[in-house]
PDB file of N, CA and C in Angstrom:
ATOM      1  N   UNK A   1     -11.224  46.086 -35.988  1.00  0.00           N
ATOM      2  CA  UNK A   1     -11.741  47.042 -35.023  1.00  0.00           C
ATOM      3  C   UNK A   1     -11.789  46.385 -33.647  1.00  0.00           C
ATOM      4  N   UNK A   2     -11.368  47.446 -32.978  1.00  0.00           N
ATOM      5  CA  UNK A   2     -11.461  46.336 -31.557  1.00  0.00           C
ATOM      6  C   UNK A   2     -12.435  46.152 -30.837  1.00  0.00           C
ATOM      7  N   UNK A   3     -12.935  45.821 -29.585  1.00  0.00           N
ATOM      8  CA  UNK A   3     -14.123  45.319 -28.783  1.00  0.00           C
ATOM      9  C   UNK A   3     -14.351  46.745 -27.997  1.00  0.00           C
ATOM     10  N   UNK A   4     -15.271  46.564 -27.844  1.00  0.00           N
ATOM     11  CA  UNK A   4     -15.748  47.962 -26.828  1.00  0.00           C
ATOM     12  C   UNK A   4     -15.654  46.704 -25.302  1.00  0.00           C
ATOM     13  N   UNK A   5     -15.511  47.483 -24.271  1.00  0.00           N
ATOM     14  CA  UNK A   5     -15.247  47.195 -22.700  1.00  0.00           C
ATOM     15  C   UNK A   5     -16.809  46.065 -22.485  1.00  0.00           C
ATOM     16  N   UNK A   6     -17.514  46.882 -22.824  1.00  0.00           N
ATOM     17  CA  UNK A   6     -18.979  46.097 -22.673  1.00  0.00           C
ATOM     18  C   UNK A   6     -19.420  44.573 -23.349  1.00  0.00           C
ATOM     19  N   UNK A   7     -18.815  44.861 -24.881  1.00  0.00           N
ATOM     20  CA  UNK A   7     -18.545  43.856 -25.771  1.00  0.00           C
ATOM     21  C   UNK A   7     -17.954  42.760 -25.044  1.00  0.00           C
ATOM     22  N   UNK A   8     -16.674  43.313 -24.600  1.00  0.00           N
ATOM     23  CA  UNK A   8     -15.933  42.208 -23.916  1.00  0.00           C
ATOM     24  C   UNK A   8     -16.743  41.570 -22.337  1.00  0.00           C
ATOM     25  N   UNK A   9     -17.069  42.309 -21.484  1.00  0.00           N
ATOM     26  CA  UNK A   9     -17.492  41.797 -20.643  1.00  0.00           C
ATOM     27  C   UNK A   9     -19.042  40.868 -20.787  1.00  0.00           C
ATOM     28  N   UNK A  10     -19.543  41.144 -21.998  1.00  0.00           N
ATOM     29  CA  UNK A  10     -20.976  40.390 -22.080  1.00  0.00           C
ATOM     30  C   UNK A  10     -20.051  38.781 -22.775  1.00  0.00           C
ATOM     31  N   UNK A  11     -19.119  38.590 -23.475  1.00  0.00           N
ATOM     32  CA  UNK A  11     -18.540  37.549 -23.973  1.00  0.00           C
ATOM     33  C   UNK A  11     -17.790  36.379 -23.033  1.00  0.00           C
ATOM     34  N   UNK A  12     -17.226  37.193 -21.628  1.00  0.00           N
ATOM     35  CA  UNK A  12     -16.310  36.684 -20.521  1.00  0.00           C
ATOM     36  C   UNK A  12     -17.090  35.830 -19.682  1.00  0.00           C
ATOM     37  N   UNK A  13     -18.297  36.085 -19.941  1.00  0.00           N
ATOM     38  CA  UNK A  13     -19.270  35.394 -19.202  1.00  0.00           C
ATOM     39  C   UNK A  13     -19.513  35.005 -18.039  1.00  0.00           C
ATOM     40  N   UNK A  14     -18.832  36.595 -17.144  1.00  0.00           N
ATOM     41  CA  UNK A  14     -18.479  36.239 -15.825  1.00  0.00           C
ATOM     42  C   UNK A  14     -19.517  36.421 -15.044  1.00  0.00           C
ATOM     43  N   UNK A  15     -19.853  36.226 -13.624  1.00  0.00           N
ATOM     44  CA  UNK A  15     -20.391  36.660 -12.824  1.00  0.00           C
ATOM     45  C   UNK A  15     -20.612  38.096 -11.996  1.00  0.00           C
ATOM     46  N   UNK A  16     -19.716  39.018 -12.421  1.00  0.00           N
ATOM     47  CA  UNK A  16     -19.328  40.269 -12.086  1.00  0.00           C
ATOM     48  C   UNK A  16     -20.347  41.046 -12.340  1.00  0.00           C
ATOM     49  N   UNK A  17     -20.863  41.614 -11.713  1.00  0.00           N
ATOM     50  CA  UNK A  17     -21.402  43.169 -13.084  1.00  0.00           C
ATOM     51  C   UNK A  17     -20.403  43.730 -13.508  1.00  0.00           C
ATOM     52  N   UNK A  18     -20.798  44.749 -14.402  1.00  0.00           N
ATOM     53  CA  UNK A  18     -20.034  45.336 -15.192  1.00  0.00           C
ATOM     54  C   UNK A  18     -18.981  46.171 -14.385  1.00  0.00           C
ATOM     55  N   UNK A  19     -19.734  47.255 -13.346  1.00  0.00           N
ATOM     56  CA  UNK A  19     -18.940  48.014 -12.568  1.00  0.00           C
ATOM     57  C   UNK A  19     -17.557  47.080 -12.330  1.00  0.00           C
ATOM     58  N   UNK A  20     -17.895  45.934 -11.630  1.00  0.00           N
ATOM     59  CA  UNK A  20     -16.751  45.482 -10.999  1.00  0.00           C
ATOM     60  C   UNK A  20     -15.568  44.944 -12.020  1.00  0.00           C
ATOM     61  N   UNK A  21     -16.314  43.752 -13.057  1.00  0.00           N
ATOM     62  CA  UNK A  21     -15.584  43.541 -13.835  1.00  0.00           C
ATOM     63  C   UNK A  21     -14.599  44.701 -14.604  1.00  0.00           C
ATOM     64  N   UNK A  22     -15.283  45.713 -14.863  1.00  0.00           N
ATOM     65  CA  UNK A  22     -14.042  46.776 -15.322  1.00  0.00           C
ATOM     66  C   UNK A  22     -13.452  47.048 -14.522  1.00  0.00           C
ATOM     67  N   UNK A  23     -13.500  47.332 -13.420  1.00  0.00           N
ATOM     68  CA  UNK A  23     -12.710  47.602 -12.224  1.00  0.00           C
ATOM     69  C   UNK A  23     -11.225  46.728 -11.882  1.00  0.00           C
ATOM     70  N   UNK A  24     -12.294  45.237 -11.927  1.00  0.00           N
ATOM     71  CA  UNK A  24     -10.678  44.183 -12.187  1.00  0.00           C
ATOM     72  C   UNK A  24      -9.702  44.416 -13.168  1.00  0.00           C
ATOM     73  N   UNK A  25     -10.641  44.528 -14.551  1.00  0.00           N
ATOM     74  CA  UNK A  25      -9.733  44.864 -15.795  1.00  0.00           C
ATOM     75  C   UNK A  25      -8.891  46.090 -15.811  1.00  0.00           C
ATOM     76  N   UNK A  26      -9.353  47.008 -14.986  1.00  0.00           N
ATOM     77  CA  UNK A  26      -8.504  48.420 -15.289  1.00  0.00           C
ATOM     78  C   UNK A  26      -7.160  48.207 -14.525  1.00  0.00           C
ATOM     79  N   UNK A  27      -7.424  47.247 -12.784  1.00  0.00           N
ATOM     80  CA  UNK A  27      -6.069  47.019 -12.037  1.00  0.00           C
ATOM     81  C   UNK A  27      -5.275  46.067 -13.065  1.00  0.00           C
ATOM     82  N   UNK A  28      -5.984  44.986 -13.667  1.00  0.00           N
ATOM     83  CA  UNK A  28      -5.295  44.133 -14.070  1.00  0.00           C
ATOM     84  C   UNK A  28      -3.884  44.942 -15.142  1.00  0.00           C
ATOM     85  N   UNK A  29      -4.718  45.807 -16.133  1.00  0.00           N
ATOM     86  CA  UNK A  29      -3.869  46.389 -17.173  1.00  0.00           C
ATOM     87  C   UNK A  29      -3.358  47.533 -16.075  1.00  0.00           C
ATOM     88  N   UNK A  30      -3.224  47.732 -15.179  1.00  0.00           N
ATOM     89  CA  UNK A  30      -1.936  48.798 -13.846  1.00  0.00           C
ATOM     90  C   UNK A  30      -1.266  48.033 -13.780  1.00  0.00           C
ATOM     91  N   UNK A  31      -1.381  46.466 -13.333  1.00  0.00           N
ATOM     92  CA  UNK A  31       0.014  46.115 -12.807  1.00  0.00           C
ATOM     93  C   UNK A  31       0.682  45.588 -13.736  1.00  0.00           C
ATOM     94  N   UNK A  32       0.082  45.478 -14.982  1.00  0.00           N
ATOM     95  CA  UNK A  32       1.239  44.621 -16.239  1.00  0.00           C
ATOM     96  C   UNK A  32       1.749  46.156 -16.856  1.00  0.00           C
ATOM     97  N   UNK A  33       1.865  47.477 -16.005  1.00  0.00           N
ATOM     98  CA  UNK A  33       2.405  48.435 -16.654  1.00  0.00           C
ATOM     99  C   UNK A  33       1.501  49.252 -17.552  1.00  0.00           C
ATOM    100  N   UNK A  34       0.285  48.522 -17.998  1.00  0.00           N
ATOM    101  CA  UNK A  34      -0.244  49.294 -19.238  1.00  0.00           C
ATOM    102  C   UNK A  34      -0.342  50.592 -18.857  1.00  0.00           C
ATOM    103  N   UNK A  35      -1.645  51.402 -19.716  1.00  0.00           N
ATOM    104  CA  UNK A  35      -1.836  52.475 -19.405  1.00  0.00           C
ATOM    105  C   UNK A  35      -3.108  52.468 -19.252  1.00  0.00           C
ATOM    106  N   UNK A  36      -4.032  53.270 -18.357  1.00  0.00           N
ATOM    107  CA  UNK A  36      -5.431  52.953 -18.190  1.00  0.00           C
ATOM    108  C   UNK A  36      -6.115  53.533 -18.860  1.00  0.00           C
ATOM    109  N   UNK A  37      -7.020  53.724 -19.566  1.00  0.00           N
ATOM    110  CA  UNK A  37      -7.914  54.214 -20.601  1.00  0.00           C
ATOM    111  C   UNK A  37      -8.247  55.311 -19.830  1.00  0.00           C
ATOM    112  N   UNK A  38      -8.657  56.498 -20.555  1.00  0.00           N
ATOM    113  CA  UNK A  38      -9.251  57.882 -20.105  1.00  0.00           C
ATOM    114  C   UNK A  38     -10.632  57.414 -19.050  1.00  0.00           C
ATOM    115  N   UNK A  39     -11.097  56.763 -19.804  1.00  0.00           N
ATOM    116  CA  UNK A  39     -12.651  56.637 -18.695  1.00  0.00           C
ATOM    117  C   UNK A  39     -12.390  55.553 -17.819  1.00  0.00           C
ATOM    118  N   UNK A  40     -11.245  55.492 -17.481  1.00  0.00           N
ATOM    119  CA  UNK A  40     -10.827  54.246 -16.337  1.00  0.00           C
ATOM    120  C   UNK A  40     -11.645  54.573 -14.937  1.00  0.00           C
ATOM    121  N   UNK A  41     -12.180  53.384 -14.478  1.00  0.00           N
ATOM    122  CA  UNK A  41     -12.905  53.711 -13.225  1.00  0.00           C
ATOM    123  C   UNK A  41     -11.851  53.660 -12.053  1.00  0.00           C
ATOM    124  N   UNK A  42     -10.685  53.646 -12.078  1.00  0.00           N
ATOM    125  CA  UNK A  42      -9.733  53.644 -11.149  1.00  0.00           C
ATOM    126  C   UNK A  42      -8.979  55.308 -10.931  1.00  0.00           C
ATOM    127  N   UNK A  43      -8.731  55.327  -9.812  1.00  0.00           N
ATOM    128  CA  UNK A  43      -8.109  56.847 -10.476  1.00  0.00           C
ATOM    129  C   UNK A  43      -6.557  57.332 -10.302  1.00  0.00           C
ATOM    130  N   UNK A  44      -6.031  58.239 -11.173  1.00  0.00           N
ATOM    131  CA  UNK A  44      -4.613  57.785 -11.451  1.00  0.00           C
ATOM    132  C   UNK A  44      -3.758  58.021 -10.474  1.00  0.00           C
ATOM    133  N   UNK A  45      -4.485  58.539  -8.997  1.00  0.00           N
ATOM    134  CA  UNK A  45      -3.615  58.291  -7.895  1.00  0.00           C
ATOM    135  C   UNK A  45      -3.117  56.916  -7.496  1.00  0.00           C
ATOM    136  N   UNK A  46      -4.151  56.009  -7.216  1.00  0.00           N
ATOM    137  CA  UNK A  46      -4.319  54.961  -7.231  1.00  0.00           C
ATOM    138  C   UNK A  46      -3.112  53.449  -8.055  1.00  0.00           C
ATOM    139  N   UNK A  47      -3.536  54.590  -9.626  1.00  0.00           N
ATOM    140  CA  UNK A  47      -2.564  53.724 -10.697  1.00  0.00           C
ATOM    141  C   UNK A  47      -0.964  53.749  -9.722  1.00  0.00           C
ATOM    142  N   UNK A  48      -0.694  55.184  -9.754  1.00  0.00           N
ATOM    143  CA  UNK A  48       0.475  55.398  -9.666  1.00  0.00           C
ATOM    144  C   UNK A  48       1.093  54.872  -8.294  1.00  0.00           C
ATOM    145  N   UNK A  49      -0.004  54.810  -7.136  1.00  0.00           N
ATOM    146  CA  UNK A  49       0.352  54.088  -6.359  1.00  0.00           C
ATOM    147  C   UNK A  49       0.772  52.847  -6.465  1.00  0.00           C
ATOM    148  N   UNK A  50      -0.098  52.226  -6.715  1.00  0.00           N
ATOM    149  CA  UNK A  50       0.300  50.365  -7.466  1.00  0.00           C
ATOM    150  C   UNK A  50       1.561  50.056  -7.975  1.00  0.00           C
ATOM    151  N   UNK A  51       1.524  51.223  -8.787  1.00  0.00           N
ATOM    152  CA  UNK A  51       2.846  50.929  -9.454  1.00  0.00           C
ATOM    153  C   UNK A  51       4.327  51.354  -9.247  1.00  0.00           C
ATOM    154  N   UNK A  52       4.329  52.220  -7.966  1.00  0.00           N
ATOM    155  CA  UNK A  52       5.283  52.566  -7.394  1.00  0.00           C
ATOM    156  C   UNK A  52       5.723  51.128  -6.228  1.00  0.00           C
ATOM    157  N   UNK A  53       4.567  50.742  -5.561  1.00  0.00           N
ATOM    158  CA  UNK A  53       4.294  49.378  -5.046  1.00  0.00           C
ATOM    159  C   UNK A  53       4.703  48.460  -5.307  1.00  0.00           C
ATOM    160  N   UNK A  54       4.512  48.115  -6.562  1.00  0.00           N
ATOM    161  CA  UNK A  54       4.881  47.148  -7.190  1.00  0.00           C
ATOM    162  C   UNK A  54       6.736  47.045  -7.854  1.00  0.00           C
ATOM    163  N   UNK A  55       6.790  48.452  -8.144  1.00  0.00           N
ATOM    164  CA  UNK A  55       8.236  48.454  -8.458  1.00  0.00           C
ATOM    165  C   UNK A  55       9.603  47.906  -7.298  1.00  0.00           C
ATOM    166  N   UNK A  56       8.699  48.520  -5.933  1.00  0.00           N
ATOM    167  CA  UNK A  56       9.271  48.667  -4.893  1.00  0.00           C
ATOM    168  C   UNK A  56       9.513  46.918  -4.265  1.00  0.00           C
ATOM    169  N   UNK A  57       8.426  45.893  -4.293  1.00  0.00           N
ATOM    170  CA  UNK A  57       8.284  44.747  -4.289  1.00  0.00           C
ATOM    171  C   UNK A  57       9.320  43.991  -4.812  1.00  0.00           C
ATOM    172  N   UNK A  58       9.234  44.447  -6.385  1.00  0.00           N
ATOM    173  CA  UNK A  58      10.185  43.863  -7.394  1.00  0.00           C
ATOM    174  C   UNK A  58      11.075  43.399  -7.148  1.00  0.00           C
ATOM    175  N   UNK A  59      12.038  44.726  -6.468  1.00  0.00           N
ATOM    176  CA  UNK A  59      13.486  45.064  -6.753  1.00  0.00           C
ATOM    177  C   UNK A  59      13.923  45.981  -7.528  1.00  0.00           C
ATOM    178  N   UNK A  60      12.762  46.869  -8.271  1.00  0.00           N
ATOM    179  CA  UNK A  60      13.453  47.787  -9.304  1.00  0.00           C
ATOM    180  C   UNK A  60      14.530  48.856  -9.224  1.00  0.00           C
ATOM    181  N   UNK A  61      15.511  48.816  -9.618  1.00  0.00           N
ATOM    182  CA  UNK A  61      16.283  50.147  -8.734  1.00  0.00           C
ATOM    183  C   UNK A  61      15.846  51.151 -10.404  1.00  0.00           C
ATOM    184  N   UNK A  62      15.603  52.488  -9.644  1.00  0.00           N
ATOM    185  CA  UNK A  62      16.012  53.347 -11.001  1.00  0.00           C
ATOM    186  C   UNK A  62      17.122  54.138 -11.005  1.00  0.00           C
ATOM    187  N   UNK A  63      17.717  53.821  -9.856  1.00  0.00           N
ATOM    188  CA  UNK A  63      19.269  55.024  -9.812  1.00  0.00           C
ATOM    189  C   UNK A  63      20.075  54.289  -9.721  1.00  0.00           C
ATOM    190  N   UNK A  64      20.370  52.938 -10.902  1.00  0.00           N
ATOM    191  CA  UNK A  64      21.780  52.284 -10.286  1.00  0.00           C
ATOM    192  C   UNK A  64      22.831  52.771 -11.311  1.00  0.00           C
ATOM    193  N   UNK A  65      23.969  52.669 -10.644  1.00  0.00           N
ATOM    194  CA  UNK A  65      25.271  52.754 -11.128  1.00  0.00           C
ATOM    195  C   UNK A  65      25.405  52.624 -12.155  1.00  0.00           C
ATOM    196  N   UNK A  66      26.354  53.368 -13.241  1.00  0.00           N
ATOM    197  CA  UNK A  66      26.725  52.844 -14.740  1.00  0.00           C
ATOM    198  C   UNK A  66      28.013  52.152 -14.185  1.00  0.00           C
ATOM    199  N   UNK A  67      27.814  51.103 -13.811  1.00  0.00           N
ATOM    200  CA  UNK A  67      29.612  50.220 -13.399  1.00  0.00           C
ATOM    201  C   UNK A  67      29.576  48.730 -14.676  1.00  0.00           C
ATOM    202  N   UNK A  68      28.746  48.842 -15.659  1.00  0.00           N
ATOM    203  CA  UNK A  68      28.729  47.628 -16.552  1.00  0.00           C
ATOM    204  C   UNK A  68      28.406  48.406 -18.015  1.00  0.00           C
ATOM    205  N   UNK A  69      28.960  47.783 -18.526  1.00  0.00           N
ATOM    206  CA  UNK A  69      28.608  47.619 -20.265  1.00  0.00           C
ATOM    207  C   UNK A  69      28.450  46.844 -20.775  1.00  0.00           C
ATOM    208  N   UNK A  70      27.472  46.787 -21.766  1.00  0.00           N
ATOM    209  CA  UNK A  70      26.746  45.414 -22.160  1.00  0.00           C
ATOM    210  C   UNK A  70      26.432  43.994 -20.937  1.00  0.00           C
ATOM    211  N   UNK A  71      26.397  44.736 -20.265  1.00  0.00           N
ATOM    212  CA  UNK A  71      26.091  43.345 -18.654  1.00  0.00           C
ATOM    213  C   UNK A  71      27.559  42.980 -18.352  1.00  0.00           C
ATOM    214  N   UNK A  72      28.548  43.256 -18.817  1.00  0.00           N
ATOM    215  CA  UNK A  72      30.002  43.102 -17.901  1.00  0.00           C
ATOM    216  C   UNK A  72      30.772  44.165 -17.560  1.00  0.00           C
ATOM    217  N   UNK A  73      31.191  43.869 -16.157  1.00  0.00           N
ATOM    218  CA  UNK A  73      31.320  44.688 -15.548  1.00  0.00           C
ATOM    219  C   UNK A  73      32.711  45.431 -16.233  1.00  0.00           C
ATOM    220  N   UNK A  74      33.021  46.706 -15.654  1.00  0.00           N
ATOM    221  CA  UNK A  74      33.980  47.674 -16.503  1.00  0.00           C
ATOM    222  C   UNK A  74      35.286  47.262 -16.031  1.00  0.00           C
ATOM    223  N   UNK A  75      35.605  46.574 -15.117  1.00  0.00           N
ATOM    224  CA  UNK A  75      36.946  46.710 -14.600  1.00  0.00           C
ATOM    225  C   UNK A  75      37.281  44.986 -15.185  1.00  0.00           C
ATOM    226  N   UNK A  76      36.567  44.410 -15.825  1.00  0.00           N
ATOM    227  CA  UNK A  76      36.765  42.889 -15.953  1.00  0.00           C
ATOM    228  C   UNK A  76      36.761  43.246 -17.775  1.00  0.00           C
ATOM    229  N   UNK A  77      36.246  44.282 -18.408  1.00  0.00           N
ATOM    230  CA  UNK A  77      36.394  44.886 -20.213  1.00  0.00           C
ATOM    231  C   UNK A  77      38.021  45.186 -20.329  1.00  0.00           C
ATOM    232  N   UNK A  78      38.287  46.038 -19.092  1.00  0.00           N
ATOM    233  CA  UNK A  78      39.822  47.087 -18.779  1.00  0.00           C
ATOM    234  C   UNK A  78      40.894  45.924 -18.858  1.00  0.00           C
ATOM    235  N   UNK A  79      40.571  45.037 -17.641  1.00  0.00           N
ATOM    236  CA  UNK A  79      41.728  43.949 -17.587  1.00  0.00           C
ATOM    237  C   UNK A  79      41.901  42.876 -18.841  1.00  0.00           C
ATOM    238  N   UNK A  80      40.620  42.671 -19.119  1.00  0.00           N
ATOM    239  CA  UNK A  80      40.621  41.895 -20.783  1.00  0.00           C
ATOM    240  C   UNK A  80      41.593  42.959 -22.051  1.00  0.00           C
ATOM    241  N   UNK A  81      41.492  44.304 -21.925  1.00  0.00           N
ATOM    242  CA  UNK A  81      41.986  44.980 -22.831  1.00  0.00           C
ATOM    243  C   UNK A  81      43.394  45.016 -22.587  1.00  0.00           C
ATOM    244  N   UNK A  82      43.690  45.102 -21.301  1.00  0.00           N
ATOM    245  CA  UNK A  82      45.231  45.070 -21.019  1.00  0.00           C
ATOM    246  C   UNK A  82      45.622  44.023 -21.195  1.00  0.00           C
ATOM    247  N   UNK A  83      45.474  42.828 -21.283  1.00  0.00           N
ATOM    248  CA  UNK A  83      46.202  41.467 -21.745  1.00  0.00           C
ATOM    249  C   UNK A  83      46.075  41.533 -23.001  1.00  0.00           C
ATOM    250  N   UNK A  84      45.192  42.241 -23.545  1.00  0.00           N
ATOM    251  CA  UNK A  84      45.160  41.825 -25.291  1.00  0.00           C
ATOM    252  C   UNK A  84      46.505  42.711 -25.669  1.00  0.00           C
ATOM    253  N   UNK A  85      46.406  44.163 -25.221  1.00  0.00           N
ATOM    254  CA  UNK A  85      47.241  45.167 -25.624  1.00  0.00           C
ATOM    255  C   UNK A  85      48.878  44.317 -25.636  1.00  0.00           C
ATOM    256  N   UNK A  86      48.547  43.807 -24.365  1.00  0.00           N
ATOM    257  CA  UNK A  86      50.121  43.242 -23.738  1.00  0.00           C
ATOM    258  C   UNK A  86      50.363  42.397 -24.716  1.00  0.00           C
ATOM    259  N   UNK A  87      49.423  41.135 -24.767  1.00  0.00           N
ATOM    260  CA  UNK A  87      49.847  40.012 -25.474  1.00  0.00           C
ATOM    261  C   UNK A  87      50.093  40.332 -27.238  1.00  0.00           C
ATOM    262  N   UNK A  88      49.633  41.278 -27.531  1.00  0.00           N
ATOM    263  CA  UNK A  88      50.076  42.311 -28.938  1.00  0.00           C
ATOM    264  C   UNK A  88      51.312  42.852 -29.001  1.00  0.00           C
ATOM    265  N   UNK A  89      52.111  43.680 -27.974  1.00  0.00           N
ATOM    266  CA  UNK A  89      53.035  44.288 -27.480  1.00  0.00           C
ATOM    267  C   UNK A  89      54.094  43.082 -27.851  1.00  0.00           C
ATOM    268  N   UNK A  90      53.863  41.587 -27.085  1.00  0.00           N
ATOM    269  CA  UNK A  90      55.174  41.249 -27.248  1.00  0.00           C
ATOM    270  C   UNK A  90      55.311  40.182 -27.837  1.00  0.00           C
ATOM    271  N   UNK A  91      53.757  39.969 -29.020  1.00  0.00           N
ATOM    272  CA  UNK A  91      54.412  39.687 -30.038  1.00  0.00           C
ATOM    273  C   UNK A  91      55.291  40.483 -31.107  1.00  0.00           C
ATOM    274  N   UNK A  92      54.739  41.778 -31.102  1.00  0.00           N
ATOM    275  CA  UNK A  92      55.679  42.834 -31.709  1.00  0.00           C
ATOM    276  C   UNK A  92      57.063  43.052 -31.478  1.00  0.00           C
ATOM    277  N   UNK A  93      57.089  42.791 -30.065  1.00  0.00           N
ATOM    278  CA  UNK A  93      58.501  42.695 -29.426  1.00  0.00           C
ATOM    279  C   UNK A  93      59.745  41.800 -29.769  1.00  0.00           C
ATOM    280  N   UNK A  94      59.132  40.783 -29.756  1.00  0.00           N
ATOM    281  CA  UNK A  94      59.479  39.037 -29.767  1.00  0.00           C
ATOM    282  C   UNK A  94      59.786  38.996 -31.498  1.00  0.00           C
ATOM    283  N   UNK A  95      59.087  39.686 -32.390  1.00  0.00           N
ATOM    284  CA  UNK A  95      59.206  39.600 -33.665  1.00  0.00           C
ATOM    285  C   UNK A  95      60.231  40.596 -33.869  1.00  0.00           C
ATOM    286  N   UNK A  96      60.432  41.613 -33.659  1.00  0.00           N
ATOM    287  CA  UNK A  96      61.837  43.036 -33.898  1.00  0.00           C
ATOM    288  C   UNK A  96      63.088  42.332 -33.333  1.00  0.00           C
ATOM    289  N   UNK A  97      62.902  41.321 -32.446  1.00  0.00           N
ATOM    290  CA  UNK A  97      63.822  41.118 -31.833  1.00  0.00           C
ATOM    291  C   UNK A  97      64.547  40.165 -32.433  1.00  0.00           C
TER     292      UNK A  97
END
């Protein structure tokens, strides 16, 4: 069973009151992505701000290009396939002949 918020903060043995200490804890679990608990003292304008913030900081793109598969790029898969095709071709060639 897990800890209730209070549980945890009487164990952390911080200096905070409670208000605040949850307060840290609720940003803390915004910026690692979590999700904030219903009775979060933060509010989800806030969340969503942070985390648009934070994406933006990053580097995150969410609209990039499909120009790779499996992490290599498509025109470097194409040219690998055309030498294989080729180098198939004339051994086939080289052998009829």
């Amino acid at each position: 069973m897990e800890k209730s918020y209070n549980q945890k903060w009487k164990e952390s043995g911080t200096t905070l009151t409670y208000k605040e200490w949850r307060k840290r804890e609720d940003e803390k679990m915004a910026s690692f992505g979590g999700v904030s608990p219903k009775n979060s003292l933060t509010s989800d304008k806030s969340f969503l701000e942070t985390k648009q913030k934070m994406s933006e900081e990053g580097g995150y793109k969410t609209d990039t290009p499909n120009k790779t598969t499996f992490g290599i790029k498509n025109y470097i898969l194409v040219l690998g396939g055309l030498i294989i095709v080729s180098a198939i071709a004339y051994k086939i060639y080289k052998k009829n002949k």
